[in-house]
N, C-alpha and C. Protein backbone atom coordinates (compact mmCIF):
# COMPACT_ATOMS: atom_id res chain seq x y z
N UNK A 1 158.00 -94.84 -66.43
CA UNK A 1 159.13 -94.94 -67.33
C UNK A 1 158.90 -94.00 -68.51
N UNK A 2 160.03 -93.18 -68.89
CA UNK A 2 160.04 -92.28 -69.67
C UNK A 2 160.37 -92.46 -70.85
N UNK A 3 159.71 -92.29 -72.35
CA UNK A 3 160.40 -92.52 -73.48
C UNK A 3 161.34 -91.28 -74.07
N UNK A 4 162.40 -92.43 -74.04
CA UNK A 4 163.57 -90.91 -75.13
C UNK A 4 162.44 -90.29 -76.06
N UNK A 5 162.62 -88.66 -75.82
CA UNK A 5 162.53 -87.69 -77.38
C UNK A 5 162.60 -88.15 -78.33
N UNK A 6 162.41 -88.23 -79.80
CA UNK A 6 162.80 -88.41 -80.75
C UNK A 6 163.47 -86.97 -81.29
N UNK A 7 164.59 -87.63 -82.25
CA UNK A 7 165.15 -86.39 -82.64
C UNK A 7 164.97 -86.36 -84.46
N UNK A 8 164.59 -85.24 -84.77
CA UNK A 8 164.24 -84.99 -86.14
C UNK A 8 165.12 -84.32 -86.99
N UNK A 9 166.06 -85.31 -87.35
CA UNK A 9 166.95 -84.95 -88.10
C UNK A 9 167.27 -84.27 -89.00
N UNK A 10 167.99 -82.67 -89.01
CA UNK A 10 168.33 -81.29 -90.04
C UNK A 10 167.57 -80.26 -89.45
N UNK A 11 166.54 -80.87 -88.58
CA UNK A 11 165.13 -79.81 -88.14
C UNK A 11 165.66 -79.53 -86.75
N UNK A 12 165.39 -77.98 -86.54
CA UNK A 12 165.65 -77.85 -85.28
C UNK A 12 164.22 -76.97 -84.74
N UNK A 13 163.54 -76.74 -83.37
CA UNK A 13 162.77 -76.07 -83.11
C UNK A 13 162.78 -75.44 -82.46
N UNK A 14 161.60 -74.50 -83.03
CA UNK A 14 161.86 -72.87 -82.71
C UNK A 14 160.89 -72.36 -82.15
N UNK A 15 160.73 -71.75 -81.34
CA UNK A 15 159.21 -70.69 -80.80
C UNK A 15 159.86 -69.26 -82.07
N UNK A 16 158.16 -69.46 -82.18
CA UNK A 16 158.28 -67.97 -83.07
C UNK A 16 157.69 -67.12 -83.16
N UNK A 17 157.56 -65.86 -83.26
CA UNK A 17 156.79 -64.93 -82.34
C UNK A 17 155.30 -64.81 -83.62
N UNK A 18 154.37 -64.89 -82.77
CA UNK A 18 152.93 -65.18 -83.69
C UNK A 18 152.44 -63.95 -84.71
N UNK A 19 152.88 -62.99 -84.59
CA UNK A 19 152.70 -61.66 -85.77
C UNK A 19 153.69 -62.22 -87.29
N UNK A 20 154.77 -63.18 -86.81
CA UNK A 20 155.85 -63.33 -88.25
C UNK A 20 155.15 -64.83 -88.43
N UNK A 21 154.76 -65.45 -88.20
CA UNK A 21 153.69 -66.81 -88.50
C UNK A 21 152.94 -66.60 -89.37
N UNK A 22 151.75 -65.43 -88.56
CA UNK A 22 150.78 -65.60 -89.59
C UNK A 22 150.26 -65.06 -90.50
N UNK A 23 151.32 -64.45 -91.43
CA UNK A 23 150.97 -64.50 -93.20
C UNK A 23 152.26 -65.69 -93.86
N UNK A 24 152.68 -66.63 -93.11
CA UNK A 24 152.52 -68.45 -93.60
C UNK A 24 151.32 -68.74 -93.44
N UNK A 25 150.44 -68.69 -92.37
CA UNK A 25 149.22 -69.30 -91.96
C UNK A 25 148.28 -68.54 -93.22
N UNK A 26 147.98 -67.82 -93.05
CA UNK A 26 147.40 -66.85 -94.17
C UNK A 26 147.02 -67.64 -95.73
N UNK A 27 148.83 -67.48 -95.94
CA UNK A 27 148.79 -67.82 -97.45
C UNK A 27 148.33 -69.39 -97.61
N UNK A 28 148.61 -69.81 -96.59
CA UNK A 28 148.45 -71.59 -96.82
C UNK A 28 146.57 -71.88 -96.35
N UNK A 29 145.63 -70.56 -95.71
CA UNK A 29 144.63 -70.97 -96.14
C UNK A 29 144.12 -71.46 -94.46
N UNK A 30 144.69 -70.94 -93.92
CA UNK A 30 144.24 -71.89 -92.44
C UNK A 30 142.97 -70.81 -92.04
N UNK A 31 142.00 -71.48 -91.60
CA UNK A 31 140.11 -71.28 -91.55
C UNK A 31 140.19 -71.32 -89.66
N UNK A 32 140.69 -70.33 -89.02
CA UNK A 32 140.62 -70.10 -87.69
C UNK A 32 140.39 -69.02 -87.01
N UNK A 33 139.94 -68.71 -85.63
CA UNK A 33 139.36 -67.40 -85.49
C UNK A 33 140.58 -66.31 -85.69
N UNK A 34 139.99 -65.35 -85.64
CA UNK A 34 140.56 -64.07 -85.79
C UNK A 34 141.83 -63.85 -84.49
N UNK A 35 142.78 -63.23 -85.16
CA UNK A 35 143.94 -62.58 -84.36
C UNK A 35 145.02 -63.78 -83.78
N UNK A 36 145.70 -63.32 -83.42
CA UNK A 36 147.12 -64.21 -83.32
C UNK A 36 147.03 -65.36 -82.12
N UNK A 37 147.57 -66.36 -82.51
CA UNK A 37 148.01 -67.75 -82.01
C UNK A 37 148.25 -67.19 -80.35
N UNK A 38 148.14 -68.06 -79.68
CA UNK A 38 148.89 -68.08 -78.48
C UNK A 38 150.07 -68.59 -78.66
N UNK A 39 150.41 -69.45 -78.44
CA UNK A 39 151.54 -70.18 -79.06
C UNK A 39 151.78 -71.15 -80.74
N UNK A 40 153.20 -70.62 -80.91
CA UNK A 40 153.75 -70.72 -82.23
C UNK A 40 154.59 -71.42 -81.85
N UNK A 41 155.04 -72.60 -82.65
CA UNK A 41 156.08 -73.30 -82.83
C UNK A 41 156.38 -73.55 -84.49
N UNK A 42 157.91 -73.47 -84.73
CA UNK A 42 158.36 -74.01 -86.17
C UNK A 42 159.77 -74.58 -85.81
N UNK A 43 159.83 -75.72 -87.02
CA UNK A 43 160.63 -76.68 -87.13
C UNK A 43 161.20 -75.95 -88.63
N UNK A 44 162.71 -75.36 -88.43
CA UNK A 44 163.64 -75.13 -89.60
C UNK A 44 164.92 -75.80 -90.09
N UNK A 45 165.09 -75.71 -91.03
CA UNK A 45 165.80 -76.96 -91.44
C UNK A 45 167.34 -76.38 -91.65
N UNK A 46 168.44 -76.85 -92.23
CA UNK A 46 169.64 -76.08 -91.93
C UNK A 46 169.87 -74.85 -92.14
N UNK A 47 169.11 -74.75 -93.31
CA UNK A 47 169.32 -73.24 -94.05
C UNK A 47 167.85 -72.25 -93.40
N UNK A 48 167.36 -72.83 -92.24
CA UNK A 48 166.94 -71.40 -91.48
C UNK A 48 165.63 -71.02 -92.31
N UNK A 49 164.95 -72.31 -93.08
CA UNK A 49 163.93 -72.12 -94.23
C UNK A 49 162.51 -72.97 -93.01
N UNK A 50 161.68 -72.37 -92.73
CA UNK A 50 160.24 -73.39 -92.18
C UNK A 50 160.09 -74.31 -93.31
N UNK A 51 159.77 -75.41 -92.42
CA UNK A 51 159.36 -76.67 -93.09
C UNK A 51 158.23 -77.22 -91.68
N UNK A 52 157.72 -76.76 -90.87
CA UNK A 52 156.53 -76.96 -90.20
C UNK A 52 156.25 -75.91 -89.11
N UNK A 53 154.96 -75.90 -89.01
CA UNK A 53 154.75 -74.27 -88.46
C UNK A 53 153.51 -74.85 -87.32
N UNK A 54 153.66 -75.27 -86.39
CA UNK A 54 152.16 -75.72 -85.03
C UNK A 54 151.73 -74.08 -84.18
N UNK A 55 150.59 -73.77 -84.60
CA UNK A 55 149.95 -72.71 -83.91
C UNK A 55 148.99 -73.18 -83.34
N UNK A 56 148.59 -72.95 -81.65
CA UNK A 56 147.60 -72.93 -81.20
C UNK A 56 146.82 -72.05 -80.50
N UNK A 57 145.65 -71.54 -80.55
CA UNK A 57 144.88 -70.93 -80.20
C UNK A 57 143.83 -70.60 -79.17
N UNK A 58 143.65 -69.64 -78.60
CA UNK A 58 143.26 -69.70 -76.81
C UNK A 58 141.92 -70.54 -77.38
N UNK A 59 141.18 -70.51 -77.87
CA UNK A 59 139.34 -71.63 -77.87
C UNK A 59 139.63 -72.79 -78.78
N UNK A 60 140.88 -73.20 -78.33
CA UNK A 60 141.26 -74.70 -78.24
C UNK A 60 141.94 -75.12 -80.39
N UNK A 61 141.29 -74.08 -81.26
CA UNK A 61 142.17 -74.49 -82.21
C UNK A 61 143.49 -74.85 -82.40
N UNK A 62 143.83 -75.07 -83.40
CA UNK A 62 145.45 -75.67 -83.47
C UNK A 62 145.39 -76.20 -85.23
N UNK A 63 146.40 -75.56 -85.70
CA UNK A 63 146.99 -75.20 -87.20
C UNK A 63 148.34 -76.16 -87.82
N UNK A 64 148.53 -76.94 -88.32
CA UNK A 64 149.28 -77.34 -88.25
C UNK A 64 149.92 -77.78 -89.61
N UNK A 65 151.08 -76.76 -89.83
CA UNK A 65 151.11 -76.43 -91.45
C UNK A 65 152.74 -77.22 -91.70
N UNK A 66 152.43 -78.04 -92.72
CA UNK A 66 153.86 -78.37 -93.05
C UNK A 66 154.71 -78.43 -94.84
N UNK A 67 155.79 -77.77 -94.63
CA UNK A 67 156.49 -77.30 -95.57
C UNK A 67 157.25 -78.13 -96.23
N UNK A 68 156.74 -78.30 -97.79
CA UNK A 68 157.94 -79.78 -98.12
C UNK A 68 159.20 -78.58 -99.10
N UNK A 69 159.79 -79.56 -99.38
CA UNK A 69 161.26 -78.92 -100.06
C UNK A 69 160.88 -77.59 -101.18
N UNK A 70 159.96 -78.65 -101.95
CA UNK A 70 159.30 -78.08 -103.45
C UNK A 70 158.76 -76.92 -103.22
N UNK A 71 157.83 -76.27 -102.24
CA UNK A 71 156.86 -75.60 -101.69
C UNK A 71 156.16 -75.65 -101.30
N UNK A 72 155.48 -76.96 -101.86
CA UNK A 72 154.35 -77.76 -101.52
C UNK A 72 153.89 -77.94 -99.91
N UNK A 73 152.89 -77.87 -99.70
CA UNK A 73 152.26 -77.44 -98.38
C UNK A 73 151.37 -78.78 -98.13
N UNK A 74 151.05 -78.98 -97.04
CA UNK A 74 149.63 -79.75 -96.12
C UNK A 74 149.40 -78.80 -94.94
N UNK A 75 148.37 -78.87 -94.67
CA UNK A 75 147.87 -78.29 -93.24
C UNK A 75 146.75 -79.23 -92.34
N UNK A 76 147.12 -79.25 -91.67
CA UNK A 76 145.81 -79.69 -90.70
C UNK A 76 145.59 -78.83 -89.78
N UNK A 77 143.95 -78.89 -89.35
CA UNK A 77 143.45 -78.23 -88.74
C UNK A 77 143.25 -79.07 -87.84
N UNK A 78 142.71 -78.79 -86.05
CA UNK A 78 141.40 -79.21 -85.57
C UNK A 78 140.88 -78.37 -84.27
N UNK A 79 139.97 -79.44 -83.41
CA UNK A 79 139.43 -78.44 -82.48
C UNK A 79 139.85 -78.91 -81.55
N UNK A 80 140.12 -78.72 -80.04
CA UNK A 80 139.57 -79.24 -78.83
C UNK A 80 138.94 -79.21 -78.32
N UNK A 81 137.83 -80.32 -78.37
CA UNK A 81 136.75 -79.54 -77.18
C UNK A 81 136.83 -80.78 -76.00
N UNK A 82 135.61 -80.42 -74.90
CA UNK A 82 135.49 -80.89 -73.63
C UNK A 82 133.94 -81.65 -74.02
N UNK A 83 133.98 -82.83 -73.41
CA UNK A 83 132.89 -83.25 -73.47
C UNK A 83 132.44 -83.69 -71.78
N UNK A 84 131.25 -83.00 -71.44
CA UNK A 84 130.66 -83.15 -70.29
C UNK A 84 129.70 -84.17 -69.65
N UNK A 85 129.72 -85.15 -69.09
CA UNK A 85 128.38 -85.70 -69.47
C UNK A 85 127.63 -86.17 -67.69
């Protein structure tokens, strides 16, 4: 059994091409390897302004920057790894 989507109301999402991402990523400080995201996703709000930006990265990083009204920023980072045992 499948759960409905949630829908995030004013926000719509976007793939966005990873060269126009990352000087957001940049300025907001994100600590990840070198050179561009594999995949980019952002969530813009009516007026076509980012208010959340998910980049992830081929050795499992992932960026996850969000935009409040004011300017004001959060980011999270983390890793993926594999554990073998």
């Amino acid at each position: 059994m499948s759960r409905p989507q949630r829908k995030r109301r004013g926000l719509r999402k976007v793939t966005l091409v990873p060269a126009r991402a990352l000087p957001l990523l940049r300025e907001a400080g994100v600590l990840v390897p070198e050179g561009e995201p594999e995949i980019v996703y952002g969530y813009l709000d009516r007026s076509g302004a980012p208010r959340r930006v998910i980049a992830r990265y081929a050795d499992g990083w992932r960026a996850d920057l969000r935009i409040r009204v004011d300017g004001s920023f959060s980011l999270t980072q983390s890793l993926r790894l594999k554990v073998t045992g």
